[in-house]
PDB file of N, CA and C in Angstrom:
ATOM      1  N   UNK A   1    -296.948  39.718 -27.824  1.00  0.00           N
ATOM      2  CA  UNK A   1    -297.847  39.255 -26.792  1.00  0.00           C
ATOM      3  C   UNK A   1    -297.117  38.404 -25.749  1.00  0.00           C
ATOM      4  N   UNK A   2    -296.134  37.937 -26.313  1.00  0.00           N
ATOM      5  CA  UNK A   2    -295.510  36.952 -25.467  1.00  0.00           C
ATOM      6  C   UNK A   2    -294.496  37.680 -24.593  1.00  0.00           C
ATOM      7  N   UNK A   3    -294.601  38.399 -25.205  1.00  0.00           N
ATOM      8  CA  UNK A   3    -293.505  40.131 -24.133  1.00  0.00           C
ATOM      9  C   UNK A   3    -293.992  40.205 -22.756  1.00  0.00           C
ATOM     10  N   UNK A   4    -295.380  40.752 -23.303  1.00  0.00           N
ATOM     11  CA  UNK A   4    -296.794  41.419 -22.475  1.00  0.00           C
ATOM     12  C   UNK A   4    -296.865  40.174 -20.986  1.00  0.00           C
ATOM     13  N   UNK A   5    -296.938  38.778 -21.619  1.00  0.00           N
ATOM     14  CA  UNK A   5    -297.249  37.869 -20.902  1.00  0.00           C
ATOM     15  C   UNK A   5    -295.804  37.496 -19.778  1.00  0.00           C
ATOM     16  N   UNK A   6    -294.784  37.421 -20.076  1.00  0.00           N
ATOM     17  CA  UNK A   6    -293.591  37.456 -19.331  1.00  0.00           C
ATOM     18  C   UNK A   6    -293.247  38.268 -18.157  1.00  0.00           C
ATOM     19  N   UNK A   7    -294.052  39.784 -18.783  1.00  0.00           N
ATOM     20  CA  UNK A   7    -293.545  40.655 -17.750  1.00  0.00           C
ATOM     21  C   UNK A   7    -295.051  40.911 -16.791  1.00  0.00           C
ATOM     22  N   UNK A   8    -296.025  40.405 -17.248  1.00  0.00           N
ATOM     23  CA  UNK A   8    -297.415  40.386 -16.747  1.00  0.00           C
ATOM     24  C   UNK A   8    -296.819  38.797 -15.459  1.00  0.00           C
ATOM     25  N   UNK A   9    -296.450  37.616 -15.708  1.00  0.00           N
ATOM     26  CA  UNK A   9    -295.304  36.717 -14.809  1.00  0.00           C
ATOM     27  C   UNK A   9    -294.312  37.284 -14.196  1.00  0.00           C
ATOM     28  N   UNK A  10    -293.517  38.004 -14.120  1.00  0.00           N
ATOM     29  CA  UNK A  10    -293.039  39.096 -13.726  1.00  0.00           C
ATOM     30  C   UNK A  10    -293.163  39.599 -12.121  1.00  0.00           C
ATOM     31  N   UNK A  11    -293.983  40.360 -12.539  1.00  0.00           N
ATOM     32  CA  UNK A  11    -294.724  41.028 -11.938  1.00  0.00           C
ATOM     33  C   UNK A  11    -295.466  40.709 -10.569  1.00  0.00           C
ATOM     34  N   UNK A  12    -296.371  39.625 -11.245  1.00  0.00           N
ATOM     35  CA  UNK A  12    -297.427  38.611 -10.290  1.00  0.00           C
ATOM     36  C   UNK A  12    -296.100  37.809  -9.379  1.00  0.00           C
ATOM     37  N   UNK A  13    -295.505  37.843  -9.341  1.00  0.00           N
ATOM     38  CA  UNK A  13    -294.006  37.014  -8.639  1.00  0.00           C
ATOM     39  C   UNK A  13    -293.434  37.830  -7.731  1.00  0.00           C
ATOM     40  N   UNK A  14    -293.579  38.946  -8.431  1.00  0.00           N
ATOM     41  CA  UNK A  14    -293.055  40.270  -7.389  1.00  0.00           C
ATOM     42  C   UNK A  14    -294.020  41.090  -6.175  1.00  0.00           C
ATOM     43  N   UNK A  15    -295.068  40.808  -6.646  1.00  0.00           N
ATOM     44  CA  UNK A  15    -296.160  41.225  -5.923  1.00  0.00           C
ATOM     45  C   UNK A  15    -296.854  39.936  -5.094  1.00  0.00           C
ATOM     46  N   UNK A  16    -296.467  38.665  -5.201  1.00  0.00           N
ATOM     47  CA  UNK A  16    -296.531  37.866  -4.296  1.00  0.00           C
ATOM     48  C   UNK A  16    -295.593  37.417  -2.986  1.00  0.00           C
ATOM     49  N   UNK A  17    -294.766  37.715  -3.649  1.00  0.00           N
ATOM     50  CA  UNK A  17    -293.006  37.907  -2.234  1.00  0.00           C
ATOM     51  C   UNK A  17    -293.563  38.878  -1.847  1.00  0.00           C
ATOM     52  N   UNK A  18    -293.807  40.382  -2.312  1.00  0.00           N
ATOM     53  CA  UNK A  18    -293.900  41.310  -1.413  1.00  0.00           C
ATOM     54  C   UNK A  18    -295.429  41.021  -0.450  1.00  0.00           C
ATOM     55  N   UNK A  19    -296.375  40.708  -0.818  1.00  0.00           N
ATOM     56  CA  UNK A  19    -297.330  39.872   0.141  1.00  0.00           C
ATOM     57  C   UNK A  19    -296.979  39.103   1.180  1.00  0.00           C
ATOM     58  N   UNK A  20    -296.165  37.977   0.807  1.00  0.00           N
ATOM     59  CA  UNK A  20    -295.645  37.006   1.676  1.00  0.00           C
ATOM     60  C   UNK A  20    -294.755  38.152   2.432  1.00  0.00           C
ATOM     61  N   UNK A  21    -293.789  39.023   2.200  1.00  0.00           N
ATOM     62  CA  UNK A  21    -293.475  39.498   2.908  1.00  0.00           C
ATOM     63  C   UNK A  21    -293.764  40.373   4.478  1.00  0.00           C
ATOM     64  N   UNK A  22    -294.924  40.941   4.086  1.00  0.00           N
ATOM     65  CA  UNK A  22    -295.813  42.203   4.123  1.00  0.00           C
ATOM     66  C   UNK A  22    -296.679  41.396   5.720  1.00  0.00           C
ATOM     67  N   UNK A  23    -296.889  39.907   5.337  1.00  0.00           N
ATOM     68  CA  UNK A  23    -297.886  38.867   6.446  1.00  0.00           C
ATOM     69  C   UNK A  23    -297.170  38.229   7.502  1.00  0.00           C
ATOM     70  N   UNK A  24    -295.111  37.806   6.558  1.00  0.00           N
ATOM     71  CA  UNK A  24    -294.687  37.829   7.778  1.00  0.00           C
ATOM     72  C   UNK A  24    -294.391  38.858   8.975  1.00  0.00           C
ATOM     73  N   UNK A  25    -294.154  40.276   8.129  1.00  0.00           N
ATOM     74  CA  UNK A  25    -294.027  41.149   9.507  1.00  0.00           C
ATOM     75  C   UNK A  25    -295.061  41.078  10.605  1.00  0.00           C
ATOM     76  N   UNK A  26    -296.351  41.246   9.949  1.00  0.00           N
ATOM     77  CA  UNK A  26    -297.798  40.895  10.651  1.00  0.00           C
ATOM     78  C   UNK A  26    -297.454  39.556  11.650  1.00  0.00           C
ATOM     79  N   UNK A  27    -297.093  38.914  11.063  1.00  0.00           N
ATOM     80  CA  UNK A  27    -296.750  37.540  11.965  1.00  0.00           C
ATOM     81  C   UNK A  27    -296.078  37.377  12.764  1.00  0.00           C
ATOM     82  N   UNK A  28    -294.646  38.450  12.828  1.00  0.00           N
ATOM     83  CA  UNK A  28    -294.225  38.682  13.856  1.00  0.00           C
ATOM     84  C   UNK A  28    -294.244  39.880  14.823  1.00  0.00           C
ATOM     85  N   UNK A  29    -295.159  40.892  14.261  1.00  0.00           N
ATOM     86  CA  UNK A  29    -295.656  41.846  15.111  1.00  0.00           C
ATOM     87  C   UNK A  29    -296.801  41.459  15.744  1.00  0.00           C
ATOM     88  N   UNK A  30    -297.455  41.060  15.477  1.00  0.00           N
ATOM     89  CA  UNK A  30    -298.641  40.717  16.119  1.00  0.00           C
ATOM     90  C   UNK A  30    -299.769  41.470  15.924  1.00  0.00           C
ATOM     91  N   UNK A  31    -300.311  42.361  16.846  1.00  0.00           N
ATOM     92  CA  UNK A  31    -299.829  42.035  18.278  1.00  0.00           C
ATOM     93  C   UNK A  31    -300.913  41.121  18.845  1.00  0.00           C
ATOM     94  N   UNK A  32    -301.863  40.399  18.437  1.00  0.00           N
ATOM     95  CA  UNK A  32    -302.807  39.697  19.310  1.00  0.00           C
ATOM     96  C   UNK A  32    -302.517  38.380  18.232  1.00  0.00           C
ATOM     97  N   UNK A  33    -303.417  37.141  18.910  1.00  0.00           N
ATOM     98  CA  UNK A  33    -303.418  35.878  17.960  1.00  0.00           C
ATOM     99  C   UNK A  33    -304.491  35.694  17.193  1.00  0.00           C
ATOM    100  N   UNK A  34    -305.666  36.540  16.858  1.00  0.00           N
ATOM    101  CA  UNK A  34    -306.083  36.949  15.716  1.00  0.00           C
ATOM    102  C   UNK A  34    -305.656  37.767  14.331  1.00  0.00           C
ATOM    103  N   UNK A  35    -304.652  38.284  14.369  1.00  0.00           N
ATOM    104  CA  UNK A  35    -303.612  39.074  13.550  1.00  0.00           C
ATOM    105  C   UNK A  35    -302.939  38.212  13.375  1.00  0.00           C
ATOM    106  N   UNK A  36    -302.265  37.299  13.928  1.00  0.00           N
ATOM    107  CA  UNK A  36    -301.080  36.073  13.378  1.00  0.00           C
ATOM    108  C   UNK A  36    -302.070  35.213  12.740  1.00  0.00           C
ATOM    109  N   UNK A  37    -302.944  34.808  13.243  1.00  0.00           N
ATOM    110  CA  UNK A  37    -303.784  33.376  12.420  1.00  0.00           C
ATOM    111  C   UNK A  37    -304.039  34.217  11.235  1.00  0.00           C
ATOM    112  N   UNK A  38    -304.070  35.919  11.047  1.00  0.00           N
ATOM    113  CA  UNK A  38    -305.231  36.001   9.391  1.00  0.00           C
ATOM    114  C   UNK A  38    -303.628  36.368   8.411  1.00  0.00           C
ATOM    115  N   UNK A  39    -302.704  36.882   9.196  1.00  0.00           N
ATOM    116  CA  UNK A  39    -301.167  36.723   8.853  1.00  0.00           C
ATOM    117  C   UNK A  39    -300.785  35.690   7.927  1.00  0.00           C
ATOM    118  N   UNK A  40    -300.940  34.304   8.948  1.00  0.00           N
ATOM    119  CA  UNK A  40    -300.676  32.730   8.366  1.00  0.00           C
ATOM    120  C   UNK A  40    -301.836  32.630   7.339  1.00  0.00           C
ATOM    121  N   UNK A  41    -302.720  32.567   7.402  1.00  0.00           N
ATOM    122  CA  UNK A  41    -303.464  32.246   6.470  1.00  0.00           C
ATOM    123  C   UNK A  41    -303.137  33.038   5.212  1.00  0.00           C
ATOM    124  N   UNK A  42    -303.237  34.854   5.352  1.00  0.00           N
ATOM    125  CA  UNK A  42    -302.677  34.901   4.411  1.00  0.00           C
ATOM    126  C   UNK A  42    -300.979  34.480   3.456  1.00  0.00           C
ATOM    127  N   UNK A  43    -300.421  34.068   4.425  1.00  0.00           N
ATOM    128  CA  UNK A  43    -299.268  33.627   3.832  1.00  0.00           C
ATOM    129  C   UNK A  43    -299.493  32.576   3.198  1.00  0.00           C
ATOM    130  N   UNK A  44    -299.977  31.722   3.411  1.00  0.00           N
ATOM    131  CA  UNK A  44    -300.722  30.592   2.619  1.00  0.00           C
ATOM    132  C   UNK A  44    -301.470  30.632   1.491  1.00  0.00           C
ATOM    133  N   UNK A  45    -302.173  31.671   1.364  1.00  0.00           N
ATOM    134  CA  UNK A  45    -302.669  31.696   0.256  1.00  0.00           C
ATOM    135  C   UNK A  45    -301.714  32.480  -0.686  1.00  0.00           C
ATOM    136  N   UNK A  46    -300.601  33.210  -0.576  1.00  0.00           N
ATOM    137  CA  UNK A  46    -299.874  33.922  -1.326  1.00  0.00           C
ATOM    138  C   UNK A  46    -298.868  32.594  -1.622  1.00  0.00           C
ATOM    139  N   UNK A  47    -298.824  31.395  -0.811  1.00  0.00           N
ATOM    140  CA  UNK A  47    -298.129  30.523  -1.486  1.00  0.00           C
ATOM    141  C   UNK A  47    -298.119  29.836  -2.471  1.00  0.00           C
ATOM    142  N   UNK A  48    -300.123  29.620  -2.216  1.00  0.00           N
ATOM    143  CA  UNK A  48    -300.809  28.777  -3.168  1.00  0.00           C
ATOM    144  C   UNK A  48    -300.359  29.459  -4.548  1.00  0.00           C
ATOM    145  N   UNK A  49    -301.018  30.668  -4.511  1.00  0.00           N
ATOM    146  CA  UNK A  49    -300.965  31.666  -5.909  1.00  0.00           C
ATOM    147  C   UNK A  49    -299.032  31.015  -6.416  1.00  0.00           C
ATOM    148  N   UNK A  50    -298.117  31.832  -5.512  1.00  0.00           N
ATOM    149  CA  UNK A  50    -297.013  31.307  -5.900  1.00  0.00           C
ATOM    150  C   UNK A  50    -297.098  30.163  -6.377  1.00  0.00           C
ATOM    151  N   UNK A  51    -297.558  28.733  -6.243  1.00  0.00           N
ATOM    152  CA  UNK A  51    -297.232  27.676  -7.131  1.00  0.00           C
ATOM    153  C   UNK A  51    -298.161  27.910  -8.043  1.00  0.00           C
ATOM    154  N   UNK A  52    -299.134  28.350  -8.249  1.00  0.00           N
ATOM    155  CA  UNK A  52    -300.116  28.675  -9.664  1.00  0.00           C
ATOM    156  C   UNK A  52    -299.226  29.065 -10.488  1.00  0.00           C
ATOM    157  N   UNK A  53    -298.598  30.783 -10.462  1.00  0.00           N
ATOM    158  CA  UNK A  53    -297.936  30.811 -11.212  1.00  0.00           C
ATOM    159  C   UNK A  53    -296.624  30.586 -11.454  1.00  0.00           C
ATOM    160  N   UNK A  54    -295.914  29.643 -10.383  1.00  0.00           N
ATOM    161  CA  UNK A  54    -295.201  28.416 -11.080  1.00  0.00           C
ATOM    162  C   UNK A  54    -295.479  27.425 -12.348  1.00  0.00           C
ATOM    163  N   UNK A  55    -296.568  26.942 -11.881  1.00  0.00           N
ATOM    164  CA  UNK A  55    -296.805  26.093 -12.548  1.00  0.00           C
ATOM    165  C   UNK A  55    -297.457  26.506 -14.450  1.00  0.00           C
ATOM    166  N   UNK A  56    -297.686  28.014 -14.474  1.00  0.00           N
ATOM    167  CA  UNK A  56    -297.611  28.579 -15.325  1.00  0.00           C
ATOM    168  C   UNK A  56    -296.685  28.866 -16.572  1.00  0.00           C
ATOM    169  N   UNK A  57    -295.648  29.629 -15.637  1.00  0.00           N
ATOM    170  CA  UNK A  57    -294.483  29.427 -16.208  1.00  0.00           C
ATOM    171  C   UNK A  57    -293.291  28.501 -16.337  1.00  0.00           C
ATOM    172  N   UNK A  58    -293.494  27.037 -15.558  1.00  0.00           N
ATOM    173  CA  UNK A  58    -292.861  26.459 -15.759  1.00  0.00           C
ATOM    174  C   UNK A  58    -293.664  25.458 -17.043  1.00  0.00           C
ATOM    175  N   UNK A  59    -294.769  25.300 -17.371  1.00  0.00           N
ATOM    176  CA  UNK A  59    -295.728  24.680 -17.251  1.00  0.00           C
ATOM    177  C   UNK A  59    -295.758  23.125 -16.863  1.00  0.00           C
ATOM    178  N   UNK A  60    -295.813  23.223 -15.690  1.00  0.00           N
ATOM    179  CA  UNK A  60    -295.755  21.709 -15.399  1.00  0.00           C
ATOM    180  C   UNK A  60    -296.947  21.695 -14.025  1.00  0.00           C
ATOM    181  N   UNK A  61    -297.753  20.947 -14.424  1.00  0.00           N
ATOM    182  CA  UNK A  61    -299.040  20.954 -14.002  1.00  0.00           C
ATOM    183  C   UNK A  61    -298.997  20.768 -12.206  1.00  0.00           C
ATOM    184  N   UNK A  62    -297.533  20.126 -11.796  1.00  0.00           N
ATOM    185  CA  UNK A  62    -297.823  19.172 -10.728  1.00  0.00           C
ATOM    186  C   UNK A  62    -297.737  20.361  -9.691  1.00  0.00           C
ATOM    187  N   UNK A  63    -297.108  21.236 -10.078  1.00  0.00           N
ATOM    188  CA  UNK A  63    -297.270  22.351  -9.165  1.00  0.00           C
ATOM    189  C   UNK A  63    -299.114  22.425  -8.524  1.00  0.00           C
ATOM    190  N   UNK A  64    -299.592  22.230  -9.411  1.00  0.00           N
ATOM    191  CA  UNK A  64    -301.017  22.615  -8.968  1.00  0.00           C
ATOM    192  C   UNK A  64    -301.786  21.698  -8.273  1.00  0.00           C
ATOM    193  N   UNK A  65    -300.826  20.314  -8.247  1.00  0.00           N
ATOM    194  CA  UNK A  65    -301.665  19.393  -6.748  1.00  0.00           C
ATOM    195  C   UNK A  65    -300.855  20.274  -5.572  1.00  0.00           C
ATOM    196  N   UNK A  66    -299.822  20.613  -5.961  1.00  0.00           N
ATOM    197  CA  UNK A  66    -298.998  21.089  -4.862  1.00  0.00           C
ATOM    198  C   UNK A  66    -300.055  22.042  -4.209  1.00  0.00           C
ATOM    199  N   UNK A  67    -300.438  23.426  -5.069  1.00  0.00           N
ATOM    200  CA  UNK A  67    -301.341  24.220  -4.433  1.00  0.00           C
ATOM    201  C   UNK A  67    -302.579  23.701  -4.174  1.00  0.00           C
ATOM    202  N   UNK A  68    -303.482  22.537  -4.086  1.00  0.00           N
ATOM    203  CA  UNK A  68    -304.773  21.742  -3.914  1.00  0.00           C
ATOM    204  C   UNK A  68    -304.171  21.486  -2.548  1.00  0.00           C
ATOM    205  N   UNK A  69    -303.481  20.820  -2.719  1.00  0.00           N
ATOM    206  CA  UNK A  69    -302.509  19.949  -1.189  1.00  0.00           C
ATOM    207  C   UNK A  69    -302.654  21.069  -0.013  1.00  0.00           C
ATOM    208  N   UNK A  70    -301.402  22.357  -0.720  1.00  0.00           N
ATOM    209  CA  UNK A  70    -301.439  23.454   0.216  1.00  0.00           C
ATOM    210  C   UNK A  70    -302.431  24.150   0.403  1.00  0.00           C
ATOM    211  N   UNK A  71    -303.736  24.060  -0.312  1.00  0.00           N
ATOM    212  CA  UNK A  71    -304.424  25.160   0.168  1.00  0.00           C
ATOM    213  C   UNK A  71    -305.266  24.153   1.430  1.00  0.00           C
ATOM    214  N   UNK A  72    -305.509  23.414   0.942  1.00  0.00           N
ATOM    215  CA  UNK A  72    -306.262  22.076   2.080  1.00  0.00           C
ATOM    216  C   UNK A  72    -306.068  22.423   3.245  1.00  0.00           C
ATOM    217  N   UNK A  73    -304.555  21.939   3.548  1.00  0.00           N
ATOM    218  CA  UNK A  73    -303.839  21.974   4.584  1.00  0.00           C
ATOM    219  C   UNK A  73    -303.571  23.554   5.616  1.00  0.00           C
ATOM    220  N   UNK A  74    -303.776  24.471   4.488  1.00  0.00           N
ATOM    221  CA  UNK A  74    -303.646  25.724   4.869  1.00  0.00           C
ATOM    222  C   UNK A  74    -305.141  26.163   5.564  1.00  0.00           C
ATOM    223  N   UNK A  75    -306.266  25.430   5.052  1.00  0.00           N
ATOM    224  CA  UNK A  75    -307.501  25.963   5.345  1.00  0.00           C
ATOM    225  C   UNK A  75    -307.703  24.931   6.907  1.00  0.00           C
ATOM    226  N   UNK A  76    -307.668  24.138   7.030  1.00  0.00           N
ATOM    227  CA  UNK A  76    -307.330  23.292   8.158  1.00  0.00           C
ATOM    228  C   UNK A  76    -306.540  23.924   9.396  1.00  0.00           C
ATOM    229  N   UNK A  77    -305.339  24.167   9.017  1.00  0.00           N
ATOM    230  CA  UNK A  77    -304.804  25.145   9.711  1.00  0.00           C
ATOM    231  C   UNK A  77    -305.216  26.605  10.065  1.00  0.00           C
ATOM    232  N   UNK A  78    -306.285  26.758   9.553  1.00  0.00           N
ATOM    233  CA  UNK A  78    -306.829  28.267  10.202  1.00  0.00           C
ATOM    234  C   UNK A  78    -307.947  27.730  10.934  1.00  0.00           C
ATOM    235  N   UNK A  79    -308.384  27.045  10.537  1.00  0.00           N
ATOM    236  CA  UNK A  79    -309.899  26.284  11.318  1.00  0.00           C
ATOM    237  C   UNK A  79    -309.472  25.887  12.805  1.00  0.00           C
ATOM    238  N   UNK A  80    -308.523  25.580  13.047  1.00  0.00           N
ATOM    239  CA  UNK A  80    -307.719  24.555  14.194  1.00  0.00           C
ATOM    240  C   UNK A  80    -307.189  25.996  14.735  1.00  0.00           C
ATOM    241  N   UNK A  81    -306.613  26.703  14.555  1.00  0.00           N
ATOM    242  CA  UNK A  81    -306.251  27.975  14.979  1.00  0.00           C
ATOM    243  C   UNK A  81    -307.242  28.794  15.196  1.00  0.00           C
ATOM    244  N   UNK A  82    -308.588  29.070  14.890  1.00  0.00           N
ATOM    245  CA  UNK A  82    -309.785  29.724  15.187  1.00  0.00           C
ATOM    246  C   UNK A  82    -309.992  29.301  16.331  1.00  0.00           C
ATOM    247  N   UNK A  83    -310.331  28.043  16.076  1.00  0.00           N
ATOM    248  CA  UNK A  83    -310.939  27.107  17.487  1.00  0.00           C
ATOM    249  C   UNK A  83    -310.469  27.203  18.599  1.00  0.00           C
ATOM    250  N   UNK A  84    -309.139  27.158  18.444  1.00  0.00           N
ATOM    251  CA  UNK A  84    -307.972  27.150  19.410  1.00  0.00           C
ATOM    252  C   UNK A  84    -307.753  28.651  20.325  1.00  0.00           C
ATOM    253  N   UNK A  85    -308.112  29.717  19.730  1.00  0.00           N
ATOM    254  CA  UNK A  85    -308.295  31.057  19.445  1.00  0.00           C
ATOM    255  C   UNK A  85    -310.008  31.325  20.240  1.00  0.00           C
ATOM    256  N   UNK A  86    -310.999  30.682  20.452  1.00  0.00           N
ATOM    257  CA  UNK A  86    -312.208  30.868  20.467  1.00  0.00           C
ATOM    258  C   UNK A  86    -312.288  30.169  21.813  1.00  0.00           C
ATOM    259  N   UNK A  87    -311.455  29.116  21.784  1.00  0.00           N
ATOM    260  CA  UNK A  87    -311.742  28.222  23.624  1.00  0.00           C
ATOM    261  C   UNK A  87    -310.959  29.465  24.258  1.00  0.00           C
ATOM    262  N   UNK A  88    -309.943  29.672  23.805  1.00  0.00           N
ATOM    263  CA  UNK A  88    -308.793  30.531  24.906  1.00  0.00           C
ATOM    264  C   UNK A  88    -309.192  31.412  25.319  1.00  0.00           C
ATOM    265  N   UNK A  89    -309.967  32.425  24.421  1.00  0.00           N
ATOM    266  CA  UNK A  89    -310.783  33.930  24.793  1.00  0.00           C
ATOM    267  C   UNK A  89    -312.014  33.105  25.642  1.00  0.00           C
ATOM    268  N   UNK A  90    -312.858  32.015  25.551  1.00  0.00           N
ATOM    269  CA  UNK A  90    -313.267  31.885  26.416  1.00  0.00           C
ATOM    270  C   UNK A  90    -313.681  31.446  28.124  1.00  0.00           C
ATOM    271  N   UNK A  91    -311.966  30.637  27.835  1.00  0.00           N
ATOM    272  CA  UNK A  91    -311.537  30.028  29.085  1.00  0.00           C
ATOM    273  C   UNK A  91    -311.104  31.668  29.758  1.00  0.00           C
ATOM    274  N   UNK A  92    -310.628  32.541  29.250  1.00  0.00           N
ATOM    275  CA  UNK A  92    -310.320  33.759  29.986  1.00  0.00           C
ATOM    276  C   UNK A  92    -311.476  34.470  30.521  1.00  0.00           C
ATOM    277  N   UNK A  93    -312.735  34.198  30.002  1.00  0.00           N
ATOM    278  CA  UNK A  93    -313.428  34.963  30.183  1.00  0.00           C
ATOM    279  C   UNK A  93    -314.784  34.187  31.263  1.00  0.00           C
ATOM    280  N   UNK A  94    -314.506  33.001  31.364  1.00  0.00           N
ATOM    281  CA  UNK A  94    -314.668  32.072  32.684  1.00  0.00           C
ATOM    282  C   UNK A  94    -315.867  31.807  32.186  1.00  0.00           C
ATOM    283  N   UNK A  95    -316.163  31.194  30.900  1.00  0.00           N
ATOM    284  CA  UNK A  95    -317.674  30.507  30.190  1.00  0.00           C
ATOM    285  C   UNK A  95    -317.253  28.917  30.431  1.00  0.00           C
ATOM    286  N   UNK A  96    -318.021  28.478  29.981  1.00  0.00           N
ATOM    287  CA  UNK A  96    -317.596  27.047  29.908  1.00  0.00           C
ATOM    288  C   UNK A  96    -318.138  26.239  29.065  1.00  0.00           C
ATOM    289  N   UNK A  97    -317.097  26.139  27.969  1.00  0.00           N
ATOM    290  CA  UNK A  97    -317.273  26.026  26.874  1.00  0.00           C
ATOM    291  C   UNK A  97    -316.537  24.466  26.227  1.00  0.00           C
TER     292      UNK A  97
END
């Protein structure tokens, strides 16, 4: 079982780089700034997961303020980027907002 569980860690490690990977291309292709903000966000949350199962296999718990911390900060950062994202389309579009 403890086989099963290693390569089941494994795995989830490998399929989270390739995520993180997968959001930066998105992030630098673009092509609009709705595609980069859901990009970043998802990179953020593939980070969080990354320290989960850090903190799994290392087992050392502190990883998991780490991901509380980062996801906070990560959700903040899309909120502020929406907003930011929502005046701009409307300053272009001559509302007044």
């Amino acid at each position: 079982m403890e086989n099963f569980f290693a390569i089941a860690l494994e795995a989830g490690f490998a399929m989270i780089v390739l995520s993180v990977v997968l959001a930066f291309v998105r992030l630098v292709r673009g092509p609009s700034l709705p595609d980069r903000v859901v990009a970043l966000d998802m990179m953020t949350v593939s980070i969080v997961a990354f320290c989960g199962l850090s903190a799994i296999r290392h087992d050392a718990p502190a990883f998991l303020d780490v991901a509380v911390v980062l996801a906070l900060v990560g959700f903040l950062a899309t909120v502020a980027l929406a907003r930011f994202a929502e005046r701009n389309s409307a300053r272009n579009r001559g509302d007044d907002a």
